[in-house]
PDB file of N, CA and C in Angstrom:
ATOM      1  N   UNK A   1      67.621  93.248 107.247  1.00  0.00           N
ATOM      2  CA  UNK A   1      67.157  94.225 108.193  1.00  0.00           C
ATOM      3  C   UNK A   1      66.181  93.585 109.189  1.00  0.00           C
ATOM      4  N   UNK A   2      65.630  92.551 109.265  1.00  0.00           N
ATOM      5  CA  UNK A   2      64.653  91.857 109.393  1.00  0.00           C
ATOM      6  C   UNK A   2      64.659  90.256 109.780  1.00  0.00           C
ATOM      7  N   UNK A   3      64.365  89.531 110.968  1.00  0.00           N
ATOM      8  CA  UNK A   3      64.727  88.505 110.818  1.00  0.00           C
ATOM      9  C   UNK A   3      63.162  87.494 110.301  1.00  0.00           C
ATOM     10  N   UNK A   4      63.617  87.172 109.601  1.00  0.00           N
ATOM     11  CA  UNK A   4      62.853  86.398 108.256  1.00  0.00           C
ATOM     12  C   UNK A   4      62.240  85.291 108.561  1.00  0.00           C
ATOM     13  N   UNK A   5      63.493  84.791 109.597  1.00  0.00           N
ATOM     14  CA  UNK A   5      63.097  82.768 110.121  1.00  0.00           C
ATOM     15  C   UNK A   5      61.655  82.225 110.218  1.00  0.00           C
ATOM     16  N   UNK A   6      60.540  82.951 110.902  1.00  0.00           N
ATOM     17  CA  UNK A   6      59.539  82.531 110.988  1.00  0.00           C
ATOM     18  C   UNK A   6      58.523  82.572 109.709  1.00  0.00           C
ATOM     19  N   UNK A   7      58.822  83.810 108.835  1.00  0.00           N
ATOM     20  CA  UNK A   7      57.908  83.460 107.898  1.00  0.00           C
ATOM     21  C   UNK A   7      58.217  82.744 107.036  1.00  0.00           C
ATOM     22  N   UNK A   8      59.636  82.868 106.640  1.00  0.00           N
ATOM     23  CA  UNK A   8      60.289  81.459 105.804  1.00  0.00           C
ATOM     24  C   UNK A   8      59.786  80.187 105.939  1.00  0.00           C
ATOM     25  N   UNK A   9      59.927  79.851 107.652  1.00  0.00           N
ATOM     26  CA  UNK A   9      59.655  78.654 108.154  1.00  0.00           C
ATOM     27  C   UNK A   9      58.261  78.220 107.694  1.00  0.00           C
ATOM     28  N   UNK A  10      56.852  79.257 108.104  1.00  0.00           N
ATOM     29  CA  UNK A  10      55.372  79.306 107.720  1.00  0.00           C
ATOM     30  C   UNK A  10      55.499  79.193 106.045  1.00  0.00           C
ATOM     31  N   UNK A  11      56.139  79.432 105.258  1.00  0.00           N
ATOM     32  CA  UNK A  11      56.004  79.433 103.870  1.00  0.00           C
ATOM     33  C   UNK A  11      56.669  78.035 103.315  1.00  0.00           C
ATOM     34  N   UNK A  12      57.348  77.568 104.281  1.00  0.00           N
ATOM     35  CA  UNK A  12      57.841  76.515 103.657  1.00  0.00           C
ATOM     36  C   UNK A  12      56.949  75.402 104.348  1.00  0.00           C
ATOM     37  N   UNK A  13      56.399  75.470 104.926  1.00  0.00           N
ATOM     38  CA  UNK A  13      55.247  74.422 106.056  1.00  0.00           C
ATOM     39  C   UNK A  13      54.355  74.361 105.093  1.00  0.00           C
ATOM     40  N   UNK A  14      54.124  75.511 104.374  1.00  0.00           N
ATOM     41  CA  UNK A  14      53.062  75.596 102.982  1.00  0.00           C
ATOM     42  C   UNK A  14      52.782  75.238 101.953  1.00  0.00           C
ATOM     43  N   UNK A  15      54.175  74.721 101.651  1.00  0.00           N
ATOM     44  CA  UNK A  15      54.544  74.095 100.461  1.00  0.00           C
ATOM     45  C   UNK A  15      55.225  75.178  99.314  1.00  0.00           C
ATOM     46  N   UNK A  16      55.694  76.480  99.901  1.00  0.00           N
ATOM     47  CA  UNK A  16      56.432  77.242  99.398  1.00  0.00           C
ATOM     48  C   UNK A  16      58.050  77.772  99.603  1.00  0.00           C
ATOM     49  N   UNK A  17      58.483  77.832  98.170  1.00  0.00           N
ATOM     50  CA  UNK A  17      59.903  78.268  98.374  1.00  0.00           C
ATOM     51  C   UNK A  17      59.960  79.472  98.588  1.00  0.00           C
ATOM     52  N   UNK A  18      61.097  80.243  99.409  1.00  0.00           N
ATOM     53  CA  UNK A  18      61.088  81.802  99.371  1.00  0.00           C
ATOM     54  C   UNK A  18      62.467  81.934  98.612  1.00  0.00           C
ATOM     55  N   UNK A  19      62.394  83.349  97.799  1.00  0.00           N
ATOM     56  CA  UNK A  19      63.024  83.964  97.181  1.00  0.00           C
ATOM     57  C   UNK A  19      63.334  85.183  97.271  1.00  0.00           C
ATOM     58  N   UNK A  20      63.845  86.018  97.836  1.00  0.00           N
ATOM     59  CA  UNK A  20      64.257  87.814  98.257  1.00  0.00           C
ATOM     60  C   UNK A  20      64.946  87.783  97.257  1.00  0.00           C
ATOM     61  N   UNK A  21      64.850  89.085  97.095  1.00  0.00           N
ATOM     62  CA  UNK A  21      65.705  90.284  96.042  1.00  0.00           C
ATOM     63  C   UNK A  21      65.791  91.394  97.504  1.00  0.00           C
ATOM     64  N   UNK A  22      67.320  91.446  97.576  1.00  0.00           N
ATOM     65  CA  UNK A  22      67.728  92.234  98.306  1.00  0.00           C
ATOM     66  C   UNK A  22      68.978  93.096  98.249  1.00  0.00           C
ATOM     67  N   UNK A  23      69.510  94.556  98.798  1.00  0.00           N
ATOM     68  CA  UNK A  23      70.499  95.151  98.698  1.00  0.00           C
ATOM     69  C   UNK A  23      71.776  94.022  99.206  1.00  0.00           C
ATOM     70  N   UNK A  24      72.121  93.616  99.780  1.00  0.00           N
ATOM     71  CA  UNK A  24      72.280  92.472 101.459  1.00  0.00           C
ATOM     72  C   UNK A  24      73.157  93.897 102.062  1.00  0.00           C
ATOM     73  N   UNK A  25      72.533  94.546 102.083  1.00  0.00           N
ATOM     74  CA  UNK A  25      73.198  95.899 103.415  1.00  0.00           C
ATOM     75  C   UNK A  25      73.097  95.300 105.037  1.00  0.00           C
ATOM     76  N   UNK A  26      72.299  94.445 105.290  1.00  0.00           N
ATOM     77  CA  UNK A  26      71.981  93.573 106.347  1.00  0.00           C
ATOM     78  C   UNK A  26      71.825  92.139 106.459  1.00  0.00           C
ATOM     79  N   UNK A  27      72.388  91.689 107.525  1.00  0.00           N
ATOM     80  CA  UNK A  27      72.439  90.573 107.590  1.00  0.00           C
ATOM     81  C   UNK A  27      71.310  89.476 107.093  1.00  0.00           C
ATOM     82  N   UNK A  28      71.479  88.522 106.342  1.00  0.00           N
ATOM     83  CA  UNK A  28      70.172  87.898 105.938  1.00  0.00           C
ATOM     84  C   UNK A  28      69.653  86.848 107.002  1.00  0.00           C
ATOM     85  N   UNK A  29      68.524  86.866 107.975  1.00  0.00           N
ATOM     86  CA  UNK A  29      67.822  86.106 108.481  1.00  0.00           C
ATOM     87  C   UNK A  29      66.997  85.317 108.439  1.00  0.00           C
ATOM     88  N   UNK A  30      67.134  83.982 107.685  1.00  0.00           N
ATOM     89  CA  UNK A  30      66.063  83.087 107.743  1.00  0.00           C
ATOM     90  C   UNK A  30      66.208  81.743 106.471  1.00  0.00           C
ATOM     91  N   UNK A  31      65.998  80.888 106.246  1.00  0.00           N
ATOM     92  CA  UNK A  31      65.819  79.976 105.770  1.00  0.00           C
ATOM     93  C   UNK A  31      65.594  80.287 104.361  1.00  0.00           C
ATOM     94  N   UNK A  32      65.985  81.080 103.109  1.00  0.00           N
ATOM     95  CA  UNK A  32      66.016  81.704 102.236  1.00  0.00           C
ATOM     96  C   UNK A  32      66.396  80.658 101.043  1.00  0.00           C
ATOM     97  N   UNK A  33      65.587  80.241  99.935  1.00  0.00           N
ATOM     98  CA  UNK A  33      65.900  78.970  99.103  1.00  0.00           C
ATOM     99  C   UNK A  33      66.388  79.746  97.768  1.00  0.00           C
ATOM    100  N   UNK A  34      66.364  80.993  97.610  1.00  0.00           N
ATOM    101  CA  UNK A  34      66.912  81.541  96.639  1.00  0.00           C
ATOM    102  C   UNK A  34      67.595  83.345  97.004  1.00  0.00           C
ATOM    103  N   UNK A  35      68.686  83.478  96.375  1.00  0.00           N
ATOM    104  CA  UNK A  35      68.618  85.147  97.513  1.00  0.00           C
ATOM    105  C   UNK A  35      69.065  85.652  95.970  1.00  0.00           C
ATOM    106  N   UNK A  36      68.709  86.745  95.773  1.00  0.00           N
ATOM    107  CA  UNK A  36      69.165  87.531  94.772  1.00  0.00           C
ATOM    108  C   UNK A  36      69.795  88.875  94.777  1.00  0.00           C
ATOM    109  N   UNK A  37      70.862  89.053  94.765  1.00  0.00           N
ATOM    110  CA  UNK A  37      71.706  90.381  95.722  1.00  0.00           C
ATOM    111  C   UNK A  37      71.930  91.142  94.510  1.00  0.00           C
ATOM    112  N   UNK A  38      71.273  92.862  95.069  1.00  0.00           N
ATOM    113  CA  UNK A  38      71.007  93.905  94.165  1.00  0.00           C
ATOM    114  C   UNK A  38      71.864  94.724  94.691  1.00  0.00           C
ATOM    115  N   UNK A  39      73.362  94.845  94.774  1.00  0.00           N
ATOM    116  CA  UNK A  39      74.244  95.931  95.587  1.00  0.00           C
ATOM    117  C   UNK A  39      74.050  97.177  95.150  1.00  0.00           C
ATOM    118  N   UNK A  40      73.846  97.622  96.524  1.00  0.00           N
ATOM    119  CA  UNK A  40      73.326  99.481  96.084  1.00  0.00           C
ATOM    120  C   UNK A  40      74.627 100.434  96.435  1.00  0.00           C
ATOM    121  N   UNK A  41      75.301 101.240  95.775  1.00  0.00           N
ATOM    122  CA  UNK A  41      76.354 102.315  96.276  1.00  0.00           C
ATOM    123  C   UNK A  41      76.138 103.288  97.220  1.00  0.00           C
ATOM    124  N   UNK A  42      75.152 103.121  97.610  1.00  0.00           N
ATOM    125  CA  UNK A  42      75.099 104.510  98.560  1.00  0.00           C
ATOM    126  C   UNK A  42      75.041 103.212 100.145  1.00  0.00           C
ATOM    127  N   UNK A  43      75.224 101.725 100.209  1.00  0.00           N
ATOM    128  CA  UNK A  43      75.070 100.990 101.597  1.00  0.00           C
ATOM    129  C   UNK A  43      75.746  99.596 101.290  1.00  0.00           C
ATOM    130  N   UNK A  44      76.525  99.465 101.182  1.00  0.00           N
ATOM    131  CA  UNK A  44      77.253  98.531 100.706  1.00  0.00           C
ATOM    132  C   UNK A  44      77.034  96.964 101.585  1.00  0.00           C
ATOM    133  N   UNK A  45      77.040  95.997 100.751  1.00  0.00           N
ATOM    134  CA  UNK A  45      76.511  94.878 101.086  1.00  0.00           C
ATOM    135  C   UNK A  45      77.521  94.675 102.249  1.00  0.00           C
ATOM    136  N   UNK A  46      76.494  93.731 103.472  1.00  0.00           N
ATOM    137  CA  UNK A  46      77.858  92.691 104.330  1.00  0.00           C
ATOM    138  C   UNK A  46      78.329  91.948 103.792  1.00  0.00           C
ATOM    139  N   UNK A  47      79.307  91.211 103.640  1.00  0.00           N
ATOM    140  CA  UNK A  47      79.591  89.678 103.693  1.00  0.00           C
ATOM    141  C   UNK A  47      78.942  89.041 103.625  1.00  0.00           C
ATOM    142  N   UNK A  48      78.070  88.274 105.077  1.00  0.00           N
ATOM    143  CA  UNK A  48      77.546  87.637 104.980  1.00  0.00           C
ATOM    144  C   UNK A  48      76.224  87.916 103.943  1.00  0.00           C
ATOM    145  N   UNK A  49      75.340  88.560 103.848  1.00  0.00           N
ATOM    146  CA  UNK A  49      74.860  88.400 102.617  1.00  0.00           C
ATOM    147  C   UNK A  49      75.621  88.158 101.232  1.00  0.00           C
ATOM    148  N   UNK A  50      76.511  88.922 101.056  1.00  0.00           N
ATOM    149  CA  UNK A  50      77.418  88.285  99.659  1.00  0.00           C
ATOM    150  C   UNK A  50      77.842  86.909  99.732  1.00  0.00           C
ATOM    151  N   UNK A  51      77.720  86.278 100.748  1.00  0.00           N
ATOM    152  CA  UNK A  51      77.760  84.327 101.104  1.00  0.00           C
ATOM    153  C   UNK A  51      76.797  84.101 100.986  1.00  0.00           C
ATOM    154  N   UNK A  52      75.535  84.314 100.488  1.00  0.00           N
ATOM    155  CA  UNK A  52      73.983  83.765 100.559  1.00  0.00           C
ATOM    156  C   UNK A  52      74.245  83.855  99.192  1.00  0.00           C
ATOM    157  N   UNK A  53      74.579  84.600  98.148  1.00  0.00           N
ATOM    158  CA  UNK A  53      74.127  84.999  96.576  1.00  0.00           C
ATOM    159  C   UNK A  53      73.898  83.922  95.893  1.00  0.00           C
ATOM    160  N   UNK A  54      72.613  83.803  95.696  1.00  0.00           N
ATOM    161  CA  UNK A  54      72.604  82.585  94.416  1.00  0.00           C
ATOM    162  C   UNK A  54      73.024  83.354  93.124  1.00  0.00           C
ATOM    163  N   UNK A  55      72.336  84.634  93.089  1.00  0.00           N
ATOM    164  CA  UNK A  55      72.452  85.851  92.055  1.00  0.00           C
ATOM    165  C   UNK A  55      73.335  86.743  92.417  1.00  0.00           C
ATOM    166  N   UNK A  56      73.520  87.656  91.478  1.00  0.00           N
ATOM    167  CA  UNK A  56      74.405  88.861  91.972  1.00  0.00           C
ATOM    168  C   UNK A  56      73.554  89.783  90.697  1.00  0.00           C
ATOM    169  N   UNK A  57      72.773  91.057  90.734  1.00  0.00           N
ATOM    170  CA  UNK A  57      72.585  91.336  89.474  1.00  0.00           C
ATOM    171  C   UNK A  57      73.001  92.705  90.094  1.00  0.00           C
ATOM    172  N   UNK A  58      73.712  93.753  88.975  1.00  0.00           N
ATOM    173  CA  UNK A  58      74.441  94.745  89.221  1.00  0.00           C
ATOM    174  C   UNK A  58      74.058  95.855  88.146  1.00  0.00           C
ATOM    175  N   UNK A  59      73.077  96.526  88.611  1.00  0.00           N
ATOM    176  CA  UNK A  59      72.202  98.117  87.871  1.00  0.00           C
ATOM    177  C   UNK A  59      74.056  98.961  87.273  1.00  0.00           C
ATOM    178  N   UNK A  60      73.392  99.032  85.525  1.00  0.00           N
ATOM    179  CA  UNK A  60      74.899  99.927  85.135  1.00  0.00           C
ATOM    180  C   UNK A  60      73.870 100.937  85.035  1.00  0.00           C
ATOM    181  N   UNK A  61      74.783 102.202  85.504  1.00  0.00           N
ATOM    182  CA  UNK A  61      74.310 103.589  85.147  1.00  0.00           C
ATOM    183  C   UNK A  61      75.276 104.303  84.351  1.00  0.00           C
ATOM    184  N   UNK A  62      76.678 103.635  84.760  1.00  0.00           N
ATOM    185  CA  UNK A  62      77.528 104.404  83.794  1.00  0.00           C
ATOM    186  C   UNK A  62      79.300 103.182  83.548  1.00  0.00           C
ATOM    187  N   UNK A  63      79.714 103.767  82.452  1.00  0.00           N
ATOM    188  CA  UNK A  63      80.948 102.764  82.035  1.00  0.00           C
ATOM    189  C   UNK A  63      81.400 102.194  83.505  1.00  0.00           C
ATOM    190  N   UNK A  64      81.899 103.351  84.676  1.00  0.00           N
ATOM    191  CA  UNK A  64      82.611 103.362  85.360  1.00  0.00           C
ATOM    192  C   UNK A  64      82.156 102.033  86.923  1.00  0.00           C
ATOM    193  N   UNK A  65      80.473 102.020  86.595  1.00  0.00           N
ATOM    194  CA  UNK A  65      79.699 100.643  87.092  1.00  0.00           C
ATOM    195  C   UNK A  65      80.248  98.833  86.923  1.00  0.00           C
ATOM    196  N   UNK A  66      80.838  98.866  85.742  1.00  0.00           N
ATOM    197  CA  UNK A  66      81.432  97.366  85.584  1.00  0.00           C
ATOM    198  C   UNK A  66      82.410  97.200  86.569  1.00  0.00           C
ATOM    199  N   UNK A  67      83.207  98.184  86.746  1.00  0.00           N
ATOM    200  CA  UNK A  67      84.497  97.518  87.647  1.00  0.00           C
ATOM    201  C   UNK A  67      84.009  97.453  88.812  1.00  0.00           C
ATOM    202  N   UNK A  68      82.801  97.993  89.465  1.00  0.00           N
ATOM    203  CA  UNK A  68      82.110  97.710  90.386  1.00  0.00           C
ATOM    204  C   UNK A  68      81.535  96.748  90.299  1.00  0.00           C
ATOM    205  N   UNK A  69      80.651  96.187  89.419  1.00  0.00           N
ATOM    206  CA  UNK A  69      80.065  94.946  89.629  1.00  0.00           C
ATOM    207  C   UNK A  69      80.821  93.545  89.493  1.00  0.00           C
ATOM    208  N   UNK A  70      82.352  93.968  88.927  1.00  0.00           N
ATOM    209  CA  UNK A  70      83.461  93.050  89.223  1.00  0.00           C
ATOM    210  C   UNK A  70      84.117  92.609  90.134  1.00  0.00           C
ATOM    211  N   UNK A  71      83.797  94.045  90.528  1.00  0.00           N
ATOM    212  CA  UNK A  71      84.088  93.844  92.416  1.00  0.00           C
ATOM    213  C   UNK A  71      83.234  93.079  93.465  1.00  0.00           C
ATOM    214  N   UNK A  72      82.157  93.306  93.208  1.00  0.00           N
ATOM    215  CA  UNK A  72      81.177  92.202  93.530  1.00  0.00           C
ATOM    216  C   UNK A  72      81.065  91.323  93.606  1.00  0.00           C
ATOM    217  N   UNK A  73      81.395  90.528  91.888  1.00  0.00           N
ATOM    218  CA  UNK A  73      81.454  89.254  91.642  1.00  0.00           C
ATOM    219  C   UNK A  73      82.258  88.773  92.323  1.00  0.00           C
ATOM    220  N   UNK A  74      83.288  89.442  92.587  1.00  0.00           N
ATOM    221  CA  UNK A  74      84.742  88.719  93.140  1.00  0.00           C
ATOM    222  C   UNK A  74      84.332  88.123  94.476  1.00  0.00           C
ATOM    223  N   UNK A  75      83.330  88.657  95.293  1.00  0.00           N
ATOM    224  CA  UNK A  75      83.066  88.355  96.600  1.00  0.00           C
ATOM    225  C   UNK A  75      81.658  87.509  96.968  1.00  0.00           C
ATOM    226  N   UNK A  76      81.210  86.684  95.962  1.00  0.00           N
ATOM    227  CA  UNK A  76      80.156  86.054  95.885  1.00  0.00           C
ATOM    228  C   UNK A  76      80.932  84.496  95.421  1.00  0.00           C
ATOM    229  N   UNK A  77      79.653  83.602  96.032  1.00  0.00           N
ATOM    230  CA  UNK A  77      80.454  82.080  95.774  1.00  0.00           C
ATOM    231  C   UNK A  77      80.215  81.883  93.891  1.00  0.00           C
ATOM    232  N   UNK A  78      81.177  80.947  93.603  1.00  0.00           N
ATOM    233  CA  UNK A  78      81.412  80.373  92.290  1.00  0.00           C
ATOM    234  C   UNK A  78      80.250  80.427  91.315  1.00  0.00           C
ATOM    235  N   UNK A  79      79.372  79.631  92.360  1.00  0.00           N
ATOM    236  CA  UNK A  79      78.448  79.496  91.659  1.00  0.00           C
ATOM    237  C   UNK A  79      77.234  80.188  91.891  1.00  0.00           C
ATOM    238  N   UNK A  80      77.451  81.266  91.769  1.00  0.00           N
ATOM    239  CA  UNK A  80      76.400  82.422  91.564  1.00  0.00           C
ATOM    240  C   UNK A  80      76.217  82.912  90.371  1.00  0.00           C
ATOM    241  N   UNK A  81      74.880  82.942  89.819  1.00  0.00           N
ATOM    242  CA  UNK A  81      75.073  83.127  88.692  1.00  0.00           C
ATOM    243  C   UNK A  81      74.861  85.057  88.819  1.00  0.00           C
ATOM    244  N   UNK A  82      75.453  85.775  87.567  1.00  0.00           N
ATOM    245  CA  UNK A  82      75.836  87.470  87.468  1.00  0.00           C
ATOM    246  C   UNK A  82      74.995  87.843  86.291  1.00  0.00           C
ATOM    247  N   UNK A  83      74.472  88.580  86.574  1.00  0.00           N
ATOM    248  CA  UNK A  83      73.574  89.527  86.102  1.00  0.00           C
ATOM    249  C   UNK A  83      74.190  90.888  85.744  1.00  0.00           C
ATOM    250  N   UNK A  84      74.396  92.047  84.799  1.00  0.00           N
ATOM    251  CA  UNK A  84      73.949  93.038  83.945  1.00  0.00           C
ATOM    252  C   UNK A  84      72.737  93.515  84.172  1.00  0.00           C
ATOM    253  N   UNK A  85      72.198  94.710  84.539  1.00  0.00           N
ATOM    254  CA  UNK A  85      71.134  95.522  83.927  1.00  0.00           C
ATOM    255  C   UNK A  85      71.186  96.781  83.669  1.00  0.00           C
ATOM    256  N   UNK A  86      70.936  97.281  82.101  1.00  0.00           N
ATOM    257  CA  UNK A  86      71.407  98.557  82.185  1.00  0.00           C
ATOM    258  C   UNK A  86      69.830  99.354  82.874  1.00  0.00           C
ATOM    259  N   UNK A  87      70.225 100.673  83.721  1.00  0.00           N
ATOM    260  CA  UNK A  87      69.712 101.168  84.552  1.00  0.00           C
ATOM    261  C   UNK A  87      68.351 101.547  83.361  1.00  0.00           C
ATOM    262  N   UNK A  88      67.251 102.038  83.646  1.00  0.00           N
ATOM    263  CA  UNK A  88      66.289 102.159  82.946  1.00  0.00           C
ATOM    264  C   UNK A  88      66.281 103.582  82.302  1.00  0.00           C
ATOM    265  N   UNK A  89      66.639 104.380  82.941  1.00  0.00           N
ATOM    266  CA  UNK A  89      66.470 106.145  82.565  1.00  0.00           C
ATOM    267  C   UNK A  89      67.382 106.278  81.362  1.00  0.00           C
ATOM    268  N   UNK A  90      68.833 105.144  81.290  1.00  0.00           N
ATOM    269  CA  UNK A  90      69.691 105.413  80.825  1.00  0.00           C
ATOM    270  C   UNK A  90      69.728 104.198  79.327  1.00  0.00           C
ATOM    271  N   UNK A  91      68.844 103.430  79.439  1.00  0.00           N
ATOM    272  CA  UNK A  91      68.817 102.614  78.636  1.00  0.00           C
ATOM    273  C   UNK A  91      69.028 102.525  77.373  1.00  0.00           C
ATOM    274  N   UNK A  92      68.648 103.842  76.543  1.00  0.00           N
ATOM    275  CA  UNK A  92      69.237 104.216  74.999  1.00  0.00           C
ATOM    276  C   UNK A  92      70.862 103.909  75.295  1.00  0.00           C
ATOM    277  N   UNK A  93      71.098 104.919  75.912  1.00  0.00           N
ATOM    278  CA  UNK A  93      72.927 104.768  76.049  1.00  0.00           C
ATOM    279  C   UNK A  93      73.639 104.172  76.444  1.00  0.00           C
ATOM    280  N   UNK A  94      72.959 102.970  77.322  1.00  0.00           N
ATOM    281  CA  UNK A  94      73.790 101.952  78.189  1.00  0.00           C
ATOM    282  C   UNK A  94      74.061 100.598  77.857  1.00  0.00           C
ATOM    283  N   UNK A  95      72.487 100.538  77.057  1.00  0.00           N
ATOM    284  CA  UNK A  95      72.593  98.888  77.002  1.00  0.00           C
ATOM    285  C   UNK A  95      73.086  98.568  75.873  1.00  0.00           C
ATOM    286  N   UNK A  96      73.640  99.441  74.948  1.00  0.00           N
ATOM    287  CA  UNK A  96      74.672  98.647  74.243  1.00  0.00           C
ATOM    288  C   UNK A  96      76.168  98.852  74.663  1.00  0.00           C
ATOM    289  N   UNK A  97      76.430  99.495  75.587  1.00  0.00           N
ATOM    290  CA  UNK A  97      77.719  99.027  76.468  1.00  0.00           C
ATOM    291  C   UNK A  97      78.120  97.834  77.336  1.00  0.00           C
ATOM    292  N   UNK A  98      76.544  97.782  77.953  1.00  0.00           N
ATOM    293  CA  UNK A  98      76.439  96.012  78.926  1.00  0.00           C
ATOM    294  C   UNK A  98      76.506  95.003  77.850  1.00  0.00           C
ATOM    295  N   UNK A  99      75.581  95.120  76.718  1.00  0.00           N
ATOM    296  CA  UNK A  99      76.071  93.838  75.939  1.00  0.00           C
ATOM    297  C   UNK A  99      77.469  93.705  75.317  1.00  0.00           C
ATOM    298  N   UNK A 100      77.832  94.559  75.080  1.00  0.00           N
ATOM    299  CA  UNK A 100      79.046  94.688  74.590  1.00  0.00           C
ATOM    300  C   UNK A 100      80.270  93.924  75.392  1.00  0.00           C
ATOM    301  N   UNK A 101      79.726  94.943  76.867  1.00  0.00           N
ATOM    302  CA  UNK A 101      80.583  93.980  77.890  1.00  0.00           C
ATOM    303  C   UNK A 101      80.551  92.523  77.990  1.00  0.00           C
ATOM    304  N   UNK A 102      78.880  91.922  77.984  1.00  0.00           N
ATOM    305  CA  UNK A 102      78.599  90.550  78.457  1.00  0.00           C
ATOM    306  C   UNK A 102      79.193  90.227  76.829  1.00  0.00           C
ATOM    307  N   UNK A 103      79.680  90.367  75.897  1.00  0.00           N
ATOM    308  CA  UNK A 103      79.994  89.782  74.568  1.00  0.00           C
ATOM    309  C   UNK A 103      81.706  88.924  75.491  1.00  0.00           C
ATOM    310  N   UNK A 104      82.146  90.391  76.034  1.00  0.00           N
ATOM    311  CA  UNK A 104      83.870  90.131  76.067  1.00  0.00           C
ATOM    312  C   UNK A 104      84.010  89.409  77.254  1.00  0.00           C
ATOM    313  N   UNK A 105      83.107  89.411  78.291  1.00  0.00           N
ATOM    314  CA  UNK A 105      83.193  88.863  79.597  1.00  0.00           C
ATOM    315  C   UNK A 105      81.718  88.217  79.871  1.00  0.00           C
ATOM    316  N   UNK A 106      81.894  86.534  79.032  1.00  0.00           N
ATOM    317  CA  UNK A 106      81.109  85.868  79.193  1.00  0.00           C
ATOM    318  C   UNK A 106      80.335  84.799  80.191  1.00  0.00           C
ATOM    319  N   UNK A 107      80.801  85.454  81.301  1.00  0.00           N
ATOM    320  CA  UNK A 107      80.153  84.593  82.776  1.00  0.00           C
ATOM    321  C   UNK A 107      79.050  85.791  83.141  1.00  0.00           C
ATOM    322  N   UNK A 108      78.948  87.140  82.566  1.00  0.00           N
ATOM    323  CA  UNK A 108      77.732  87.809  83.016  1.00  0.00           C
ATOM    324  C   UNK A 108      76.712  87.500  81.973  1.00  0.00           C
ATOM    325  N   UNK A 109      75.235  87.829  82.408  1.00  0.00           N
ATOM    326  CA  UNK A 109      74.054  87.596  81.401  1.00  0.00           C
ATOM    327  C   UNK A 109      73.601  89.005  81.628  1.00  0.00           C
ATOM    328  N   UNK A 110      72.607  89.146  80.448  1.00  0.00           N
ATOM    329  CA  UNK A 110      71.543  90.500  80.123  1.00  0.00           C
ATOM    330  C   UNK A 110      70.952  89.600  81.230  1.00  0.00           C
ATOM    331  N   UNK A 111      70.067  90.980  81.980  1.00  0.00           N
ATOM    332  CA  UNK A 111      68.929  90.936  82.674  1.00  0.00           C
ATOM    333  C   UNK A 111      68.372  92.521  82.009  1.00  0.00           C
ATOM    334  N   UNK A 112      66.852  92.616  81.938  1.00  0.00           N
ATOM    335  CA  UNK A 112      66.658  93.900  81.656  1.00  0.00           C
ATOM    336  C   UNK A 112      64.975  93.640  82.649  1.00  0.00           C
ATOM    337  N   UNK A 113      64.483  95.579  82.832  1.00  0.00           N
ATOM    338  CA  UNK A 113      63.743  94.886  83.623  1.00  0.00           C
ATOM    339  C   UNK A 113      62.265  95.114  82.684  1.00  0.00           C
ATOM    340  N   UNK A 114      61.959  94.332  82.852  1.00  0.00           N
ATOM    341  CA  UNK A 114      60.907  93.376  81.947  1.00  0.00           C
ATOM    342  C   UNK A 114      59.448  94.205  81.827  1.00  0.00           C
ATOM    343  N   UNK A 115      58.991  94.313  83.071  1.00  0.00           N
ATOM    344  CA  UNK A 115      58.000  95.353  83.833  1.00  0.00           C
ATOM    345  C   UNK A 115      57.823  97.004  82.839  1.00  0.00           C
ATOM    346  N   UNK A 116      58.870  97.725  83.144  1.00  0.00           N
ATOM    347  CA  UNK A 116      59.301  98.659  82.463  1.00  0.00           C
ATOM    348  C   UNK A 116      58.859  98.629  80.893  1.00  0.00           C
ATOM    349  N   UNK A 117      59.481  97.850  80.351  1.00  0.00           N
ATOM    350  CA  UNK A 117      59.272  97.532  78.717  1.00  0.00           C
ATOM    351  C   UNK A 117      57.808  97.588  78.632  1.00  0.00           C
ATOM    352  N   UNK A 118      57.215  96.556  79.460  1.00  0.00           N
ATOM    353  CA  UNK A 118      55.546  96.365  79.516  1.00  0.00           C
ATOM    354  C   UNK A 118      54.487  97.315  79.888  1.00  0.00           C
ATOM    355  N   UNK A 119      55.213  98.092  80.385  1.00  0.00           N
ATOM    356  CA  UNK A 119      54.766  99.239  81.420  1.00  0.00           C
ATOM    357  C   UNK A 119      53.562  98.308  82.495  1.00  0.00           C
ATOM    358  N   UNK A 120      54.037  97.661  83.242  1.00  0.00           N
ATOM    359  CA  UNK A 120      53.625  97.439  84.692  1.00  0.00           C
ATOM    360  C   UNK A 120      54.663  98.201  85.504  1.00  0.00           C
ATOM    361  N   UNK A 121      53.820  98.718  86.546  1.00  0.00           N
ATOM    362  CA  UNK A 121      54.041  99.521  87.369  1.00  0.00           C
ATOM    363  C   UNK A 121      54.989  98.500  88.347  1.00  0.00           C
TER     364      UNK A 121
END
């Protein structure tokens, strides 16, 4: 949504890497050393962000979520690594469906979100 180039550029003059976590609903702008693509259903990623993915991590809310985040995968380079997370509200009921899944279809990993468990806000 945003073109990025200059603060990327200032952060890397710094001696820092940048890393976004993003929908990629918009084009990604800027010098980005890690991108982590969070596809949302209600704005569907461009392309070109799905060509940046180092990550792909894909929120399950329900069974019918995997063939979506398969769909995903399909459009991200090789070597991106795929992410699982079951959604948080739903977590009693979900996350033993994602592992289940990542058991039978072993190129995805658990991600869970970490924060939550800890209760940080």
């Amino acid at each position: 949504m945003y073109n990025l180039a200059a603060l990327c550029d200032a952060l890397h003059a710094a001696g820092f890497t940048v890393h976004i976590e993003t929908s990629g609903a918009y084009p990604i702008v800027g010098d980005i050393d890690w991108v982590t693509l969070s596809p949302k259903k209600f704005k569907a990623p461009v392309q070109a962000a799905l060509d940046k993915a180092d990550e792909l991590k894909v929120v399950i809310y329900h069974k019918s979520d995997f063939a979506w985040a398969e769909e995903h995968a399909a459009k991200v380079p090789g070597s991106c690594k795929l992410y699982l997370q079951p959604e948080w509200s739903k977590k009693d009921n979900i996350t033993q469906l994602v592992i289940d899944y990542i058991l039978a279809h072993p190129q995805w990993e658990l991600s869970l979100q970490t924060h939550k468990y800890i209760n940080i806000p």
